[in-house]
Protein backbone atom coordinates (compact mmCIF):
# COMPACT_ATOMS: atom_id res chain seq x y z
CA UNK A 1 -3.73 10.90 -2.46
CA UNK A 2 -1.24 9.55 0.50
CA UNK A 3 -3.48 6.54 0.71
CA UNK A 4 -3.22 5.88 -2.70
CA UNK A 5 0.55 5.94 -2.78
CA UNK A 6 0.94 4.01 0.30
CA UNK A 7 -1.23 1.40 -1.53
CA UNK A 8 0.90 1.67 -4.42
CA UNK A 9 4.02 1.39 -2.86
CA UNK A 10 3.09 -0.97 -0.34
CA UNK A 11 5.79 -3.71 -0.12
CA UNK A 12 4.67 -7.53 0.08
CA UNK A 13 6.88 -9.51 2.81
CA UNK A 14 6.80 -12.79 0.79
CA UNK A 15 5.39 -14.09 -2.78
CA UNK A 16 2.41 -14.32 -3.12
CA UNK A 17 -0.38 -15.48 -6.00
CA UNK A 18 -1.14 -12.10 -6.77
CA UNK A 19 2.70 -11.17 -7.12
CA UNK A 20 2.61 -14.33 -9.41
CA UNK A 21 -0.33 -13.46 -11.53
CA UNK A 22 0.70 -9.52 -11.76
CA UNK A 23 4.52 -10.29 -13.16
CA UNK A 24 3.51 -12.92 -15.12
CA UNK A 25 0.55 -10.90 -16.84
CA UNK A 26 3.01 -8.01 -17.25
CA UNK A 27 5.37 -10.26 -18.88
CA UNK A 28 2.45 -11.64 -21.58
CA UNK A 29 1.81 -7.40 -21.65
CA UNK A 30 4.86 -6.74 -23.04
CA UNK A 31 5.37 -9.72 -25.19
CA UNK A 32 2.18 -8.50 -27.15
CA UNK A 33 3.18 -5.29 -27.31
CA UNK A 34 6.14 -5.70 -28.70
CA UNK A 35 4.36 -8.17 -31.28
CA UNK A 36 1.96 -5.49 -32.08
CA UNK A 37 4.68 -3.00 -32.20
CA UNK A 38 6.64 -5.06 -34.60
CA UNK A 39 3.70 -5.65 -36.92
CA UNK A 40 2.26 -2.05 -37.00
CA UNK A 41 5.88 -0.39 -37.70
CA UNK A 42 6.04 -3.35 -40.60
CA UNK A 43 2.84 -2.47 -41.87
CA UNK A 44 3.01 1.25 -41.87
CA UNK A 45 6.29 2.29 -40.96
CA UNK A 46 8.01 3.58 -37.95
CA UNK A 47 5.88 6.97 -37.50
CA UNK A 48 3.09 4.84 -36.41
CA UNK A 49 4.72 4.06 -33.38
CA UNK A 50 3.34 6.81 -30.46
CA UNK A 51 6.40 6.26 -27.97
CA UNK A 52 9.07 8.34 -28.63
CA UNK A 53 11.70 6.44 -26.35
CA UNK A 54 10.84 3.47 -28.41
CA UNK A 55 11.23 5.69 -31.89
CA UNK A 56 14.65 6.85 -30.06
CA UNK A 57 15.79 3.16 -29.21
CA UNK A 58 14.73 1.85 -32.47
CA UNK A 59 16.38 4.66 -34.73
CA UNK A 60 19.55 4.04 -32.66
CA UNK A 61 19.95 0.35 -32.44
CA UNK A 62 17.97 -0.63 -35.55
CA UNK A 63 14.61 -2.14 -35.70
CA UNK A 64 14.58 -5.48 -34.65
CA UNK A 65 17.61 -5.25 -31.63
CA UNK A 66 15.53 -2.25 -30.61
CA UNK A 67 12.58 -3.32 -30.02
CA UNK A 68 14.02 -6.53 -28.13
CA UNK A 69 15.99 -4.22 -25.83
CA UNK A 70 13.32 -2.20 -24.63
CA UNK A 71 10.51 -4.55 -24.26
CA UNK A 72 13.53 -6.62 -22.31
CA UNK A 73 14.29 -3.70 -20.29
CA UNK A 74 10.71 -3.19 -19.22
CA UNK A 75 10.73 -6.65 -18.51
CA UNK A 76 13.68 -6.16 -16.22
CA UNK A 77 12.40 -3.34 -14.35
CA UNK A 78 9.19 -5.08 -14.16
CA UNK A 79 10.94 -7.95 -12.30
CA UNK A 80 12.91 -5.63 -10.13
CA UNK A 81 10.10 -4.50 -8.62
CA UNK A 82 8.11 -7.76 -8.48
CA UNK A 83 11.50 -8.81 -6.23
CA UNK A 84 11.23 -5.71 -4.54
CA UNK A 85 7.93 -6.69 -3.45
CA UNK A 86 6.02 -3.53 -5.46
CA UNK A 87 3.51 -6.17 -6.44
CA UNK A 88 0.78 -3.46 -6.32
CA UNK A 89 3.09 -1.53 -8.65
CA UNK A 90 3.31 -3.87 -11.22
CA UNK A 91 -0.47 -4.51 -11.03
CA UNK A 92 -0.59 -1.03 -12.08
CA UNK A 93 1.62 -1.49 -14.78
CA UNK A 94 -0.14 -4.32 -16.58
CA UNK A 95 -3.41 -2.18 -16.75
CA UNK A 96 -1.09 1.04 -17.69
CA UNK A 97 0.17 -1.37 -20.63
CA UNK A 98 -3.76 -2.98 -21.32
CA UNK A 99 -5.02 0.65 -21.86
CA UNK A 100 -1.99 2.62 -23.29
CA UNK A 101 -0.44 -0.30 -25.37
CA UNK A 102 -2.64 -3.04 -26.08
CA UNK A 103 -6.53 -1.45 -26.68
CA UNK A 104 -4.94 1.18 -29.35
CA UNK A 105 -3.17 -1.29 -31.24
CA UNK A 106 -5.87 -3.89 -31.02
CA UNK A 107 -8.24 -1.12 -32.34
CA UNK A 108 -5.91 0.01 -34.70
CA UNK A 109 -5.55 -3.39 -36.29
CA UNK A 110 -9.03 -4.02 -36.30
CA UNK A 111 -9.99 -0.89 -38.03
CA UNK A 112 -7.67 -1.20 -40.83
């Protein structure tokens, strides 16, 4: 389990493609998420929505400015740890957002 964290956490000393690839990937992840989130909650309402920080954000701020603020959050944390060099961490992240995010919606879209 150590090694796994150490990997993990591992800082990078300097940009590199990978860094590149794995912020700019998590960027496009949360951009169609938050597509996908708008258009499911349009289509059948706000209970469809699984996160409840989202529900939370959304109920609070209203619908749209919600939904803007949190996927721009994530997008902010996302980059603070891209700067921080967590490049292995955000690589985690994109396939975090590909299985919990993206693959239900997509399939949730396609069934209906």
């Amino acid at each position: 389990m150590k090694r796994v964290l150490d990997c993990l956490c591992r800082r990078w000393d300097k940009p590199s493609l990978f860094g590149r690839i794995t912020i700019a990937a998590f960027v496009v992840a949360q951009i169609l998420d938050g597509v996908m989130t708008y258009a499911g909650v349009m289509r059948w309402g706000l209970e469809v929505e699984a996160n409840p920080l989202i529900v939370l954000i959304v109920s609070l701020a209203g619908f749209g400015p919600g939904l803007i603020m949190a996927k721009l959050a994530a997008i902010g944390f996302g980059a603070l740890l891209f700067w921080k060099g967590a490049h292995n961490a955000v690589a985690v992240l994109v396939v975090y957002y590909l299985v919990i995010a993206l693959l239900p919606w997509t399939y949730v879209f396609l069934m209906t």
